[in-house]
PDB file of N, CA and C in Angstrom:
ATOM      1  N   UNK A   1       0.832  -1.174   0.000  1.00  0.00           N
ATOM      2  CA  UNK A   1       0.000   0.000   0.000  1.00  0.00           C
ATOM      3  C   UNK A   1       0.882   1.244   0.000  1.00  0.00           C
ATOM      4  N   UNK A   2       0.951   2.211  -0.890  1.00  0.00           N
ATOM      5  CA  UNK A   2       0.956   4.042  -0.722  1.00  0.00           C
ATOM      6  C   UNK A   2       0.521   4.427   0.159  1.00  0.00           C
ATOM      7  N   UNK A   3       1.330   4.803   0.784  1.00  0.00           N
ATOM      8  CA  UNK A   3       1.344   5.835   1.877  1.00  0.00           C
ATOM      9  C   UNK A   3       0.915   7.284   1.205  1.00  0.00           C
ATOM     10  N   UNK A   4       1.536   7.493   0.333  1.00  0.00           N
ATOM     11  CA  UNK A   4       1.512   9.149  -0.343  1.00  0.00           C
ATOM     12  C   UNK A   4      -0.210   8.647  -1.082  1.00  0.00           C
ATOM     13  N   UNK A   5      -0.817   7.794  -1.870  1.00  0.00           N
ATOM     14  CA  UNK A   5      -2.085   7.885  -2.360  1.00  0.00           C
ATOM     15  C   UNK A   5      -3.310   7.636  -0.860  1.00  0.00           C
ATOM     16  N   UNK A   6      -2.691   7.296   0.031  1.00  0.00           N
ATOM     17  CA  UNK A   6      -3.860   6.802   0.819  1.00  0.00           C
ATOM     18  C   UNK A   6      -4.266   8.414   1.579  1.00  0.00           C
ATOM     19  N   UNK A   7      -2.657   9.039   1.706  1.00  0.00           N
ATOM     20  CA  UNK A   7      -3.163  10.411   2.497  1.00  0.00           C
ATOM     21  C   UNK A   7      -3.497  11.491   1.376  1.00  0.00           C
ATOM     22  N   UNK A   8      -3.251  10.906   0.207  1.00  0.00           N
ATOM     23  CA  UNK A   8      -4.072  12.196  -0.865  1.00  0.00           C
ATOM     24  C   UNK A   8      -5.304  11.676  -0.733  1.00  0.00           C
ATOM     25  N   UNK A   9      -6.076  10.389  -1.196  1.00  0.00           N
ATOM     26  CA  UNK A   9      -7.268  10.327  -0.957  1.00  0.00           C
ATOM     27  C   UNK A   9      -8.069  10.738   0.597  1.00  0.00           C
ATOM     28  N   UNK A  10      -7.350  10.769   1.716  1.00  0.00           N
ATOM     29  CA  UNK A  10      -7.950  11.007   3.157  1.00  0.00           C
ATOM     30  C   UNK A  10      -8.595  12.466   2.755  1.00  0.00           C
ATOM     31  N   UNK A  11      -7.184  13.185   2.727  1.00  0.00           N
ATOM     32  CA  UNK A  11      -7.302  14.383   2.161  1.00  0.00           C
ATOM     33  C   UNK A  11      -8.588  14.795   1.308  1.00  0.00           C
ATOM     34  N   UNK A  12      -8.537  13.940  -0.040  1.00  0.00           N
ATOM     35  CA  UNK A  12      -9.961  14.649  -1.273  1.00  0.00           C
ATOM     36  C   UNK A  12     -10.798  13.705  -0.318  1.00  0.00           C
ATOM     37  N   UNK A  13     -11.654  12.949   0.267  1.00  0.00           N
ATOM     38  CA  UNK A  13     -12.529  12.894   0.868  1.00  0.00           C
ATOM     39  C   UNK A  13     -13.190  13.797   2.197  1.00  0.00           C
ATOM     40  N   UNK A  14     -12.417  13.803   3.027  1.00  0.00           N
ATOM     41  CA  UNK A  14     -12.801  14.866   4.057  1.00  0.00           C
ATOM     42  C   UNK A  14     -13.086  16.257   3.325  1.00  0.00           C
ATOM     43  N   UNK A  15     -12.228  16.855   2.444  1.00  0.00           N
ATOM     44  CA  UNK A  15     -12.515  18.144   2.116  1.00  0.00           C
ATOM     45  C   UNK A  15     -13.762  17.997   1.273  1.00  0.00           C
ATOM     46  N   UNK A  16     -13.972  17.113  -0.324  1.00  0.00           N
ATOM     47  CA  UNK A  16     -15.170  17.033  -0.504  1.00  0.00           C
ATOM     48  C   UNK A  16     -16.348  16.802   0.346  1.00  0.00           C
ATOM     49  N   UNK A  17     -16.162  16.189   1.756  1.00  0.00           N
ATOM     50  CA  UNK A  17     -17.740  15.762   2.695  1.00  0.00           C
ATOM     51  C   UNK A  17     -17.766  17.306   3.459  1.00  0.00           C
ATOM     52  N   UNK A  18     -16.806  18.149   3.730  1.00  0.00           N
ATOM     53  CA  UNK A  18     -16.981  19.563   4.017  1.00  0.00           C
ATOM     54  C   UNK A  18     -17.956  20.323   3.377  1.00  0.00           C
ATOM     55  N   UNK A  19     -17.260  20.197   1.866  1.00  0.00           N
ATOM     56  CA  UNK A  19     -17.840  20.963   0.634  1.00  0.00           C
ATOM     57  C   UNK A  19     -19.026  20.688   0.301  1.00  0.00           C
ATOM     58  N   UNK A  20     -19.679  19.379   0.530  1.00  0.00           N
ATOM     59  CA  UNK A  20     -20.983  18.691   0.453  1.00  0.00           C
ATOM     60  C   UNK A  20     -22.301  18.577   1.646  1.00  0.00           C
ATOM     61  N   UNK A  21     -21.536  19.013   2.997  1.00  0.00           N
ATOM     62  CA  UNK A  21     -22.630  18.819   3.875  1.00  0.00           C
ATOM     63  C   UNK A  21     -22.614  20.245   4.307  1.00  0.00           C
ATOM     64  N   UNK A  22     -23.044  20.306   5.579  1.00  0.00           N
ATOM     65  CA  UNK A  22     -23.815  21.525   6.380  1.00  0.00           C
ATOM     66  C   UNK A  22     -22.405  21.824   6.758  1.00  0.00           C
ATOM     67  N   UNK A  23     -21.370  21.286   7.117  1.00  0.00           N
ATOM     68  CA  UNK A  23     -20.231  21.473   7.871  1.00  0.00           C
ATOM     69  C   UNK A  23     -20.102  21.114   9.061  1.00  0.00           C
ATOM     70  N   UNK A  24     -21.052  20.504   9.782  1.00  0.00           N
ATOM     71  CA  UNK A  24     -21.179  19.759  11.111  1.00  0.00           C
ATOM     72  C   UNK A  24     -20.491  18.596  10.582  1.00  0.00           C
ATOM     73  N   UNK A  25     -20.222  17.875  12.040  1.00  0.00           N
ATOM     74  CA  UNK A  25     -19.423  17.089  12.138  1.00  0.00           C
ATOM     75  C   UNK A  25     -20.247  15.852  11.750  1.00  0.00           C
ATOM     76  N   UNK A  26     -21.544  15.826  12.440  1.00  0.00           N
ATOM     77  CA  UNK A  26     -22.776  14.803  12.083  1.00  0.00           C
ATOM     78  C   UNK A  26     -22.684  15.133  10.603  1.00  0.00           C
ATOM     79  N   UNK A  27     -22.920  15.497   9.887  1.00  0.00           N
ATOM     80  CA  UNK A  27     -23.272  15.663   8.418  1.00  0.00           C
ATOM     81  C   UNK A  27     -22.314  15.494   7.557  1.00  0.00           C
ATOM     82  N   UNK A  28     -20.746  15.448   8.051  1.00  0.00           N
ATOM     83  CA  UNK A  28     -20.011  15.310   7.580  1.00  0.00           C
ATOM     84  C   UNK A  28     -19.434  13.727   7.598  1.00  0.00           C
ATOM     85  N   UNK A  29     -19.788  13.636   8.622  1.00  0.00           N
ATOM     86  CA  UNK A  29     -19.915  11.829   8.612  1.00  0.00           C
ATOM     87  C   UNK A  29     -21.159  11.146   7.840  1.00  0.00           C
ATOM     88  N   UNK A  30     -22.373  11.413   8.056  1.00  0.00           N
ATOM     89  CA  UNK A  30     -23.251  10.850   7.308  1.00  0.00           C
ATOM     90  C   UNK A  30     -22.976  11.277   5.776  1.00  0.00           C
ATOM     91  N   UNK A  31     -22.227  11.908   5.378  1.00  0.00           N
ATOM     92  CA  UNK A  31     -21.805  11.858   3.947  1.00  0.00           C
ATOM     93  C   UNK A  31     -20.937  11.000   3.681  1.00  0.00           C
ATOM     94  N   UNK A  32     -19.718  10.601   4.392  1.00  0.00           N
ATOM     95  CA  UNK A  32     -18.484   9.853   4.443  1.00  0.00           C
ATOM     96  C   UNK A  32     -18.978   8.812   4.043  1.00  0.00           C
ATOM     97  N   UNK A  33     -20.541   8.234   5.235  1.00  0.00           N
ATOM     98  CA  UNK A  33     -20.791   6.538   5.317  1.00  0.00           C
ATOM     99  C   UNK A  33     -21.503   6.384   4.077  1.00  0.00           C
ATOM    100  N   UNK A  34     -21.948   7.518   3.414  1.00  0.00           N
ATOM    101  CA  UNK A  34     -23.161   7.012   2.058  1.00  0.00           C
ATOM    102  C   UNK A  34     -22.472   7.153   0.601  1.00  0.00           C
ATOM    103  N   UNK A  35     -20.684   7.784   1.146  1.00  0.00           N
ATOM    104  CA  UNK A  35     -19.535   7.430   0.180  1.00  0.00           C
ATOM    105  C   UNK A  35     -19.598   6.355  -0.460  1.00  0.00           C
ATOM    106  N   UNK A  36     -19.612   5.931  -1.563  1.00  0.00           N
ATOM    107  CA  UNK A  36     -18.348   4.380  -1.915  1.00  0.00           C
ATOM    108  C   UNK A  36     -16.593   4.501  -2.323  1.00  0.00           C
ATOM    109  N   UNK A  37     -16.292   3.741  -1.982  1.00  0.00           N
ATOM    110  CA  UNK A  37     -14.922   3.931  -2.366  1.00  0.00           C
ATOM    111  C   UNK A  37     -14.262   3.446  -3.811  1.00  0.00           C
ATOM    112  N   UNK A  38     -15.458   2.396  -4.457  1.00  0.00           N
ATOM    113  CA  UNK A  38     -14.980   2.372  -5.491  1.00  0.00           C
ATOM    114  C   UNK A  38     -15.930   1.038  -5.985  1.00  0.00           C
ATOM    115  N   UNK A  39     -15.831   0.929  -7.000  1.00  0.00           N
ATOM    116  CA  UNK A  39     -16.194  -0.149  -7.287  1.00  0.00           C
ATOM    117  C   UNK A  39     -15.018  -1.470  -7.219  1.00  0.00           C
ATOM    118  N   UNK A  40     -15.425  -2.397  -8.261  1.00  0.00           N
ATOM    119  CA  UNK A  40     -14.636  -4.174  -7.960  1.00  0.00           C
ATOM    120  C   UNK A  40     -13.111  -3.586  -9.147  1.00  0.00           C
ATOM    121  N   UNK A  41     -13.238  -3.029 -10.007  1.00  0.00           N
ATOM    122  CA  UNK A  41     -11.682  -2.762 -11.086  1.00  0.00           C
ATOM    123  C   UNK A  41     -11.804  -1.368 -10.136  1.00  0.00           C
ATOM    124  N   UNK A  42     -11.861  -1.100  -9.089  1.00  0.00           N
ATOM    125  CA  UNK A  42     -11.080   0.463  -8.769  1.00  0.00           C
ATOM    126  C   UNK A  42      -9.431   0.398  -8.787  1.00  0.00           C
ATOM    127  N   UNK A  43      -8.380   1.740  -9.459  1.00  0.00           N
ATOM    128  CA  UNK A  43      -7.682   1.367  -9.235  1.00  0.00           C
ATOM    129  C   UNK A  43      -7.171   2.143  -7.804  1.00  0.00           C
ATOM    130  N   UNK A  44      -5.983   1.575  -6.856  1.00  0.00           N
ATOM    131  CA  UNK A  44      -5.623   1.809  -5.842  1.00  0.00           C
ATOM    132  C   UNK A  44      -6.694   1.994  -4.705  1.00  0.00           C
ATOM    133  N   UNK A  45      -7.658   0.780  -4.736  1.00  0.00           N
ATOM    134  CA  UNK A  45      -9.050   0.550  -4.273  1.00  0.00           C
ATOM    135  C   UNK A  45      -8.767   0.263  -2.627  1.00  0.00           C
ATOM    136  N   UNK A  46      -7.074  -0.539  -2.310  1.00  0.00           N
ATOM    137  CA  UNK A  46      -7.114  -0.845  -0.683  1.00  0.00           C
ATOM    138  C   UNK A  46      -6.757   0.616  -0.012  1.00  0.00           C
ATOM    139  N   UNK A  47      -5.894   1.728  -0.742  1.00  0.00           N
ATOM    140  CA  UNK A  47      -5.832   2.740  -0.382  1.00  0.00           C
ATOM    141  C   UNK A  47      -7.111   3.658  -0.119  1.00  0.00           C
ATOM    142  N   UNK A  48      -7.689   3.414  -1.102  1.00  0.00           N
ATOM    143  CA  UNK A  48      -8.997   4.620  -1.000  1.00  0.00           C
ATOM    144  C   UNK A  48      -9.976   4.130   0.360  1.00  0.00           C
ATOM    145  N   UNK A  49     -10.324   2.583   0.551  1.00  0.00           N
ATOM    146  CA  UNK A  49     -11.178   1.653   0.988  1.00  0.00           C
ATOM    147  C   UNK A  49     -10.187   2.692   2.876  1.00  0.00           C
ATOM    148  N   UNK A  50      -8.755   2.144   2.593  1.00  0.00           N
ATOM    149  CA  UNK A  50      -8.774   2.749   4.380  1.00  0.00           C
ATOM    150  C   UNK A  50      -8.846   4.192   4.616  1.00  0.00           C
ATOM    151  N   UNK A  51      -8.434   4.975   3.619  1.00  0.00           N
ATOM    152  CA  UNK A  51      -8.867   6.274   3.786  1.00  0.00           C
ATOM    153  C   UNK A  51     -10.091   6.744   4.180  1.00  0.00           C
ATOM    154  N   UNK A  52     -10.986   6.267   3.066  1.00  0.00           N
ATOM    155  CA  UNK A  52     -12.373   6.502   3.282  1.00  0.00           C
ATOM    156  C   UNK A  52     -13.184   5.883   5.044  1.00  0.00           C
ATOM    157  N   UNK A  53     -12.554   4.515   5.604  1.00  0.00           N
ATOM    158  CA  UNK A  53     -12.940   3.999   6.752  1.00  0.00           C
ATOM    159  C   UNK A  53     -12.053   5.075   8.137  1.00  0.00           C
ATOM    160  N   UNK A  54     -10.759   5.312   7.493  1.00  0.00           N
ATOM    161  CA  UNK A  54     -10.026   6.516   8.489  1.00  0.00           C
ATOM    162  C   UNK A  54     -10.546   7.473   8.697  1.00  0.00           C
ATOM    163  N   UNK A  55     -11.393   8.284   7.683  1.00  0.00           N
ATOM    164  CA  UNK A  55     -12.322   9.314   7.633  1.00  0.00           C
ATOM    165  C   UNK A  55     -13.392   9.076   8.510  1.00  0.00           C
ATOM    166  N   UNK A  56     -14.378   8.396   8.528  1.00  0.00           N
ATOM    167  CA  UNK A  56     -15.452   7.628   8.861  1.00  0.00           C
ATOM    168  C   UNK A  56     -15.127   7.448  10.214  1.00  0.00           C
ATOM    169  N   UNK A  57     -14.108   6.669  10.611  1.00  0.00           N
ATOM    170  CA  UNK A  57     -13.850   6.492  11.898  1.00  0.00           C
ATOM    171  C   UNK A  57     -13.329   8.067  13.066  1.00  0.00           C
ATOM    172  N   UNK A  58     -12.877   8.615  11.750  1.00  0.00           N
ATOM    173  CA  UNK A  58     -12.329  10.117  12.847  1.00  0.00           C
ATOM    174  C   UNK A  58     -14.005  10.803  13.139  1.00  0.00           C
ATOM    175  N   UNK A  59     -14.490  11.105  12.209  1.00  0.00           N
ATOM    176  CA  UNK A  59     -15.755  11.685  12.355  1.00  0.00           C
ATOM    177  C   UNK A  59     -16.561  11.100  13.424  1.00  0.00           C
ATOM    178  N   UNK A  60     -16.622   9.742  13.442  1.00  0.00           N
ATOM    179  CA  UNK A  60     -17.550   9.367  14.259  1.00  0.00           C
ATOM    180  C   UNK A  60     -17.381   9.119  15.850  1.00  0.00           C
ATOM    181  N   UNK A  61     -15.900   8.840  16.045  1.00  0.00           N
ATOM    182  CA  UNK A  61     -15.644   8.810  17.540  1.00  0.00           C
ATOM    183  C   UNK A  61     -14.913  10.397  17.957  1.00  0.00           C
ATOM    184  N   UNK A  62     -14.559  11.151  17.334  1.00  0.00           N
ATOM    185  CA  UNK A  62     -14.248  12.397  17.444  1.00  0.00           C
ATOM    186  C   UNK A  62     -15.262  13.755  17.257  1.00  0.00           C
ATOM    187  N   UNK A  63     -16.954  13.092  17.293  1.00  0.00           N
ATOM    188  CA  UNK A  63     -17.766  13.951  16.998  1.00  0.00           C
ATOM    189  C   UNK A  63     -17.581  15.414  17.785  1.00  0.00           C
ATOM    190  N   UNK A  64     -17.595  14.903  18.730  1.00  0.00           N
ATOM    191  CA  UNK A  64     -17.528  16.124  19.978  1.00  0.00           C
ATOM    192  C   UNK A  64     -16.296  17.374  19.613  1.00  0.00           C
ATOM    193  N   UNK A  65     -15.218  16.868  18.803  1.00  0.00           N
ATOM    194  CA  UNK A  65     -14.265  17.717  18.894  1.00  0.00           C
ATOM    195  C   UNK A  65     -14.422  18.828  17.692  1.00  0.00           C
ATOM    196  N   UNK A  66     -14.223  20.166  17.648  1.00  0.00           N
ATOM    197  CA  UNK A  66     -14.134  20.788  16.934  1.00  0.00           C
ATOM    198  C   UNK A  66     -13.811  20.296  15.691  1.00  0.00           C
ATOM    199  N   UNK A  67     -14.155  20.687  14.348  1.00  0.00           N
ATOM    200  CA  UNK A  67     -13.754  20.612  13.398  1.00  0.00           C
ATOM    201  C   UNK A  67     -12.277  20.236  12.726  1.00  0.00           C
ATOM    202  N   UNK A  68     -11.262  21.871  13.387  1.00  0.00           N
ATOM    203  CA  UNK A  68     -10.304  21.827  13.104  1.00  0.00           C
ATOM    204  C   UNK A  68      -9.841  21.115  13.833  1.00  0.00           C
ATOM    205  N   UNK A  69      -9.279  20.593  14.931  1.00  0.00           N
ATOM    206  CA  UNK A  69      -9.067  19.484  15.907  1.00  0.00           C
ATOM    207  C   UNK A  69      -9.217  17.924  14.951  1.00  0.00           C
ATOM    208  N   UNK A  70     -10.143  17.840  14.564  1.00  0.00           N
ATOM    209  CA  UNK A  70     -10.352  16.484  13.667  1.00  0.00           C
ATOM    210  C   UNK A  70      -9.589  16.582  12.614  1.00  0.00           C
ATOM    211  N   UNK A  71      -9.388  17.718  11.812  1.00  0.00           N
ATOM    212  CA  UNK A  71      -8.649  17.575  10.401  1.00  0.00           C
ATOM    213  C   UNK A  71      -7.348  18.112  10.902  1.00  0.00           C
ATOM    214  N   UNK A  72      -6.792  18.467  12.147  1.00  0.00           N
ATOM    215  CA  UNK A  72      -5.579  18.219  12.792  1.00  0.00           C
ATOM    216  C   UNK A  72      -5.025  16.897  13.383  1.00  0.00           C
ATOM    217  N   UNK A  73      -6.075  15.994  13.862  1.00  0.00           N
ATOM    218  CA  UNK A  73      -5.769  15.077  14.161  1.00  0.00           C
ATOM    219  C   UNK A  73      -5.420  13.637  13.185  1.00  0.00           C
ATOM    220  N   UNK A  74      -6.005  14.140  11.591  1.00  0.00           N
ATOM    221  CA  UNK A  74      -6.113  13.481  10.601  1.00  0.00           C
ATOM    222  C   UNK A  74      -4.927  13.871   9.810  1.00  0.00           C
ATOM    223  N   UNK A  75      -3.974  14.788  10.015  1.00  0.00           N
ATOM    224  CA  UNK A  75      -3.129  15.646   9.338  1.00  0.00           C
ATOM    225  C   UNK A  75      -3.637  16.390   8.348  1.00  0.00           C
ATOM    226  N   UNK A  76      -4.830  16.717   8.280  1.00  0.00           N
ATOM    227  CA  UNK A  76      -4.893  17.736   6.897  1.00  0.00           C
ATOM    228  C   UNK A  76      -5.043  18.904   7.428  1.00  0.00           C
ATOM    229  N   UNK A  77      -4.828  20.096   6.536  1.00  0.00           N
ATOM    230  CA  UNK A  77      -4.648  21.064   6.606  1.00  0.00           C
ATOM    231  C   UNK A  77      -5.542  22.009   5.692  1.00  0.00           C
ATOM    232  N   UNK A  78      -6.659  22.220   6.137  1.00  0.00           N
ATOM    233  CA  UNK A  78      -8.023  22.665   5.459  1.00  0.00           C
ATOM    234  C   UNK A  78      -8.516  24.409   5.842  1.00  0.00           C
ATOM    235  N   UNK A  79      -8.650  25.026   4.874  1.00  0.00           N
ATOM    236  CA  UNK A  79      -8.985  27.046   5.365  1.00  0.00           C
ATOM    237  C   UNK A  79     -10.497  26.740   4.832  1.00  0.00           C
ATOM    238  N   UNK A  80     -11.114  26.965   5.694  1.00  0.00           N
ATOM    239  CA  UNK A  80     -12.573  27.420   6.269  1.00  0.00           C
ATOM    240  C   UNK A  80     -13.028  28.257   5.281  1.00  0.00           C
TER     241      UNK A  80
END
């Protein structure tokens, strides 16, 4: 597995579920989970598959924490 494709995809997922929901943290997860990561020929499909579940998992046990706090704790680096 890529290390460098798994944290570009972390990356374009969290910022697209920003760009797509209310900006709450709830809404930003219920976008994550109604994601797919790819279909059966995706290519670099085990990368996207843990990104997308890394996402999913920060959102959902980190609800409580501020925004930026979560996409600090995820390493990305996102302007509001």
């Amino acid at each position: 597995m890529s290390l460098g494709l798994y944290r570009r995809f972390l990356e374009e997922y969290v910022i697209e579920a920003i760009k797509h929901s209310s900006g709450t943290n709830a809404s930003i997860s219920e976008y994550l989970w109604a994601k797919q990561a790819g279909g059966f020929l995706t290519r670099h499909k085990a990368e996207k598959q843990k990104a997308l579940n890394e996402a999913r998992r920060a959102f959902d046990e980190y609800r409580h924490w501020p925004l930026e706090i979560i996409l600090s704790h995820l390493g990305i680096e996102h302007q509001a």
